[in-house]
C-alpha atoms as a PDB file:
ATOM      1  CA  UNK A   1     107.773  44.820  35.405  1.00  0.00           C
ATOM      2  CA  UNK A   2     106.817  47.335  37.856  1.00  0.00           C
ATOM      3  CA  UNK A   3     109.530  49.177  38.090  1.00  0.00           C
ATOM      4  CA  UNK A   4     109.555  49.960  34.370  1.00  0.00           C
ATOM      5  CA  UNK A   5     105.521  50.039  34.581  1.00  0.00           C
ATOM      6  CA  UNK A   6     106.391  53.235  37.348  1.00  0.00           C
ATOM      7  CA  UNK A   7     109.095  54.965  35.114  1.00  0.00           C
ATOM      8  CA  UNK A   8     107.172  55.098  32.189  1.00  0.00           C
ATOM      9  CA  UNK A   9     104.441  56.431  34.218  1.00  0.00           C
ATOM     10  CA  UNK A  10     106.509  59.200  35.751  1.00  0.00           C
ATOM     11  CA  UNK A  11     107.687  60.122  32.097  1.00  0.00           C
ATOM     12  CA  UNK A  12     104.178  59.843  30.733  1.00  0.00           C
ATOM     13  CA  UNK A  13     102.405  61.910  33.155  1.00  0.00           C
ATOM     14  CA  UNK A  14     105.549  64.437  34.021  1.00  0.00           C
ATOM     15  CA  UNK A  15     105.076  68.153  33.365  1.00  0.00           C
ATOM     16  CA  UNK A  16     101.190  67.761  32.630  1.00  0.00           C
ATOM     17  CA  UNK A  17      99.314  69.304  35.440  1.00  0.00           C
ATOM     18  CA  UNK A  18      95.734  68.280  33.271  1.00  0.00           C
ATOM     19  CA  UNK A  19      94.466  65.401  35.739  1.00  0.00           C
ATOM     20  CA  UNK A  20      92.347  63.937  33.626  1.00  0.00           C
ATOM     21  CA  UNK A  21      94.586  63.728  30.903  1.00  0.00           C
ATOM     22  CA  UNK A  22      97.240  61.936  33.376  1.00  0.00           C
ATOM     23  CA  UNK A  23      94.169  59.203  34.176  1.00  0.00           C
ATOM     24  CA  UNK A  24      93.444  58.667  30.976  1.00  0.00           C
ATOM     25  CA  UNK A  25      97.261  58.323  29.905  1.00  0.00           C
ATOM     26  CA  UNK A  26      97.734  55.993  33.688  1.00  0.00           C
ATOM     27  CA  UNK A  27      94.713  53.986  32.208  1.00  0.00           C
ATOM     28  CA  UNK A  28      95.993  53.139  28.996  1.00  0.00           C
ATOM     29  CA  UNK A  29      99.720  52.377  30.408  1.00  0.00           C
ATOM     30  CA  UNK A  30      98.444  50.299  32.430  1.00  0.00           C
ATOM     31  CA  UNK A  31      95.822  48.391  30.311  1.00  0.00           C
ATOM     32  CA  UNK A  32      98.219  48.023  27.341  1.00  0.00           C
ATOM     33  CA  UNK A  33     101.548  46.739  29.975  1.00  0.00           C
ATOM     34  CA  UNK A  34      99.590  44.810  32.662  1.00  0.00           C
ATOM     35  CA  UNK A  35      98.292  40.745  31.763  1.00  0.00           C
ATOM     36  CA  UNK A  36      94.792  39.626  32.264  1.00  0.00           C
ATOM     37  CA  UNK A  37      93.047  42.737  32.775  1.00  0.00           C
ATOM     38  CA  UNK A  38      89.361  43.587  31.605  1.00  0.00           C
ATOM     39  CA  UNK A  39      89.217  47.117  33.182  1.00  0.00           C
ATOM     40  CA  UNK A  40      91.534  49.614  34.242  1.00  0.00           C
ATOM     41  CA  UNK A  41      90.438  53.120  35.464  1.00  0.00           C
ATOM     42  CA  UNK A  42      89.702  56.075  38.247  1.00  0.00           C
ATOM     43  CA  UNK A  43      86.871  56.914  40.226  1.00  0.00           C
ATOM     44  CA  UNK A  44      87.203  60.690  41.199  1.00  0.00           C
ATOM     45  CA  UNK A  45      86.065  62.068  44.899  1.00  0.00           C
ATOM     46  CA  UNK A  46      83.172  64.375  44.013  1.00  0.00           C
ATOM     47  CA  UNK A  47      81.439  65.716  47.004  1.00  0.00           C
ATOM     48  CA  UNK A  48      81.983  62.761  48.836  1.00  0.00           C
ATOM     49  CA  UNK A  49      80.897  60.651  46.237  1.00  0.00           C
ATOM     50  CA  UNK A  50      83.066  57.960  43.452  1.00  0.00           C
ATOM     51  CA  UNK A  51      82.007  59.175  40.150  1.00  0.00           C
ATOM     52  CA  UNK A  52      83.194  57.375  37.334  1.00  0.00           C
ATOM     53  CA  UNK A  53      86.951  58.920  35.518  1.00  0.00           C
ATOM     54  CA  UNK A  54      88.706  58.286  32.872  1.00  0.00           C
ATOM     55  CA  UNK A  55      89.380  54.426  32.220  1.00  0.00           C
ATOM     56  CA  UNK A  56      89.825  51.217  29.497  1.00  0.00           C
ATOM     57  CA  UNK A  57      87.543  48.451  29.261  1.00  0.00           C
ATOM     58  CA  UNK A  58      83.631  48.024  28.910  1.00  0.00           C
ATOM     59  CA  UNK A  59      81.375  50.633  30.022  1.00  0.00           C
ATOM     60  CA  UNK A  60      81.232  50.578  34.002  1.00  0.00           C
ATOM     61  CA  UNK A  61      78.925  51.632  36.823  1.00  0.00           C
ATOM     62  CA  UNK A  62      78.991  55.743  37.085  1.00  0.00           C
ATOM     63  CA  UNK A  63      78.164  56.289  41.047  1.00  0.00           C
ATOM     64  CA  UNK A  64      79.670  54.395  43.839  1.00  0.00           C
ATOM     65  CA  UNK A  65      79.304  55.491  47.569  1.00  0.00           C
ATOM     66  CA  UNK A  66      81.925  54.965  50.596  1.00  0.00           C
ATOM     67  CA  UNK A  67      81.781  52.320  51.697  1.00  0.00           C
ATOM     68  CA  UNK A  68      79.889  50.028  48.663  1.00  0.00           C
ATOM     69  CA  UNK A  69      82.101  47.235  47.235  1.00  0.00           C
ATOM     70  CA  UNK A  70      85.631  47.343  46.766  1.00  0.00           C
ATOM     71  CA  UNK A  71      86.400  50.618  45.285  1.00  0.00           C
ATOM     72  CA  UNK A  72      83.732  52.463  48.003  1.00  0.00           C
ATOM     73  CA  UNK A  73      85.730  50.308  50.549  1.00  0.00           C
ATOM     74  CA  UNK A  74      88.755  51.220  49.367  1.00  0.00           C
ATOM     75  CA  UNK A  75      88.130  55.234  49.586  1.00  0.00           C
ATOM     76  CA  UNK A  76      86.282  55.062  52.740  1.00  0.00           C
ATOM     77  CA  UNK A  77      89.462  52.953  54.378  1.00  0.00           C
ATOM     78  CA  UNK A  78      91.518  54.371  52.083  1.00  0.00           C
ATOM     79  CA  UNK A  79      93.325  51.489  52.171  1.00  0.00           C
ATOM     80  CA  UNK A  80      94.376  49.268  49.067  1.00  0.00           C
ATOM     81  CA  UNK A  81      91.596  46.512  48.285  1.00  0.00           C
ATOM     82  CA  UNK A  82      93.219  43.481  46.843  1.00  0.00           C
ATOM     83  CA  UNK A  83      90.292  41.092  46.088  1.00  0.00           C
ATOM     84  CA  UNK A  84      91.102  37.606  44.819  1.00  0.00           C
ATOM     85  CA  UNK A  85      87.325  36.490  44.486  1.00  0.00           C
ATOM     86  CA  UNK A  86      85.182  39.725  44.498  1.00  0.00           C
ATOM     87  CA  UNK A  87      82.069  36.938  44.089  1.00  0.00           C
ATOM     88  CA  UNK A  88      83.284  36.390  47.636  1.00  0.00           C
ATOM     89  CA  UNK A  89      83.616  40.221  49.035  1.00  0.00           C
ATOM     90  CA  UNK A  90      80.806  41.122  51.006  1.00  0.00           C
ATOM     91  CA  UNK A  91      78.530  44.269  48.907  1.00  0.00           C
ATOM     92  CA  UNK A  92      80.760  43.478  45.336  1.00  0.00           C
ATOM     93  CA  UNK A  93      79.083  45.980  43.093  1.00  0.00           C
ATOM     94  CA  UNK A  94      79.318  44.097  39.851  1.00  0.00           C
ATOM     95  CA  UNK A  95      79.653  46.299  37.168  1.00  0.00           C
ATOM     96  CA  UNK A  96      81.136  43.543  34.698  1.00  0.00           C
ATOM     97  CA  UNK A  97      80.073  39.994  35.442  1.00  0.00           C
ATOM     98  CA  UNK A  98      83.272  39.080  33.398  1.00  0.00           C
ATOM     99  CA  UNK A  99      85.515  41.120  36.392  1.00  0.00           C
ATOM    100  CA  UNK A 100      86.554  38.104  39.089  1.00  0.00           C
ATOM    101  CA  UNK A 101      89.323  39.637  40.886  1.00  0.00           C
ATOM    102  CA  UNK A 102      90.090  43.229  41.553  1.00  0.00           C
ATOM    103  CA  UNK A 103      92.530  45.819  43.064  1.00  0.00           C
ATOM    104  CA  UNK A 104      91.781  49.229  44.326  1.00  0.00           C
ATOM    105  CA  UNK A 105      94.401  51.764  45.367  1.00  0.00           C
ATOM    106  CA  UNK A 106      93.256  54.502  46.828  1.00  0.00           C
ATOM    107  CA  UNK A 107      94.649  58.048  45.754  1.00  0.00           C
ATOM    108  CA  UNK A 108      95.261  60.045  48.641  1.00  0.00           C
ATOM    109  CA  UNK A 109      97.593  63.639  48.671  1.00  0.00           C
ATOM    110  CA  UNK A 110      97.857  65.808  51.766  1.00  0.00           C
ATOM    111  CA  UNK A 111      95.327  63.914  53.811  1.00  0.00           C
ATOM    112  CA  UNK A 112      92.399  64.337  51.155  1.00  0.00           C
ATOM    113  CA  UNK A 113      91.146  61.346  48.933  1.00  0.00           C
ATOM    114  CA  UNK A 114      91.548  62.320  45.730  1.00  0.00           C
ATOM    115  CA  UNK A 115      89.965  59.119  44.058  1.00  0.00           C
ATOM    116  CA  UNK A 116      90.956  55.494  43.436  1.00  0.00           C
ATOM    117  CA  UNK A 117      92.492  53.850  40.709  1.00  0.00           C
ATOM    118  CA  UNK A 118      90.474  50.571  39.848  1.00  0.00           C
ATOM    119  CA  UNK A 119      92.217  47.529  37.985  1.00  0.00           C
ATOM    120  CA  UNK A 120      89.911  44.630  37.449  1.00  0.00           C
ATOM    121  CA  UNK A 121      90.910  41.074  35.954  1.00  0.00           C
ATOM    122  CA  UNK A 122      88.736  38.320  34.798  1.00  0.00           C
ATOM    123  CA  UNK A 123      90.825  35.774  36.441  1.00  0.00           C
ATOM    124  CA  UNK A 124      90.521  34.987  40.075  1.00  0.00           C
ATOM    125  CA  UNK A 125      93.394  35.094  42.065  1.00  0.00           C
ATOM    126  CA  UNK A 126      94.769  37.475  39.434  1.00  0.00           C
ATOM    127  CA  UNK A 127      96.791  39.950  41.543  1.00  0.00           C
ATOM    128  CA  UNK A 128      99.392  39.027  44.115  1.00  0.00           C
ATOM    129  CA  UNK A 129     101.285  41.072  46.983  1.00  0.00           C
ATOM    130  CA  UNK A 130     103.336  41.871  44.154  1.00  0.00           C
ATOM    131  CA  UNK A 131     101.143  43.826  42.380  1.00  0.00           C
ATOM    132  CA  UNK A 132      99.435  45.099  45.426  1.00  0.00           C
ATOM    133  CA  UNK A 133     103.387  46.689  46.031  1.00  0.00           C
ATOM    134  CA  UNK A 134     103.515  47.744  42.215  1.00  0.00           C
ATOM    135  CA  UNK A 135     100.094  49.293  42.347  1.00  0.00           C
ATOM    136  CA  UNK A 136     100.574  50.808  45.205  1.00  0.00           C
ATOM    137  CA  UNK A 137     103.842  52.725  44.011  1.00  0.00           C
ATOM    138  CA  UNK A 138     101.794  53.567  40.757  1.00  0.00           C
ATOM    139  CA  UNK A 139      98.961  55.048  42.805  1.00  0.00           C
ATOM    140  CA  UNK A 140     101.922  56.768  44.732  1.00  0.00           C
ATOM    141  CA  UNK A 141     102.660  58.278  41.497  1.00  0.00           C
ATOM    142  CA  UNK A 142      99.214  59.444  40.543  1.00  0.00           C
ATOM    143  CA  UNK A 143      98.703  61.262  43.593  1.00  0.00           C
ATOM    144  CA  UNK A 144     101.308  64.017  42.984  1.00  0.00           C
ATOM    145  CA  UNK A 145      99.766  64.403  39.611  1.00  0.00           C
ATOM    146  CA  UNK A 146      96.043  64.563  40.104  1.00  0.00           C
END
């Protein structure tokens, strides 16, 4: 699934050099091929800062710092978050009470974060080293592009 998840995100976003067009595109892919998902979207690096991108899903919090809950952990690490119980995760910044698991690939071109792409599912235990690997490729992706 992730293989053809990655292809038709290289054809989607190929040629377009408008990054937020190429989240917003990544964000709907995603949402629309991708099970048991509430919320799929980016968090942009402004000025040190996660400010709130282009995404699918119910409205979500704007500001997160580096370093608070998953996605703030992810860009300060910038390491991918895979969260199977983010009840469980130490500072979970709960923007959606319905979110219960969560993954968080950080978005990283020549050394600089760029942002992170956020996937959220409602069901815990929802993503497995699987997806970590498929996200991870798709984030891989994004980063030439943003």
């Amino acid at each position: 699934m992730y293989r053809d998840l990655a292809s038709a995100l290289e054809g989607l976003v190929s040629g377009e050099t408008d990054a937020v067009a190429n989240m917003a595109n990544a964000a709907a892919l995603i949402w629309e091929t991708l099970p048991e998902l509430n919320w799929v979207g980016f968090y942009r690096n402004v000025e040190g800062e996660l400010v709130l991108g282009p995404f699918q899903g119910r409205p979500a919090c704007i500001r997160i710092k580096f370093g608070e809950g998953v996605c703030g952990v992810a860009a300060q690490t910038r390491q991918v978050q895979r969260v199977e119980d983010v009840n469980a995760f130490p500072g979970h910044i709960a923007c959606d009470s319905a979110s219960n698991s969560e993954i968080v690939v950080p978005l990283v071109r020549d050394g600089q974060l760029i942002g992170v792409l956020d996937i959220d599912s409602p069901r815990t235990g929802r993503f497995t080293e699987g997806d970590e690997a498929g996200c991870a490729r798709l984030g891989e992706i994004l980063s030439r592009v943003l």
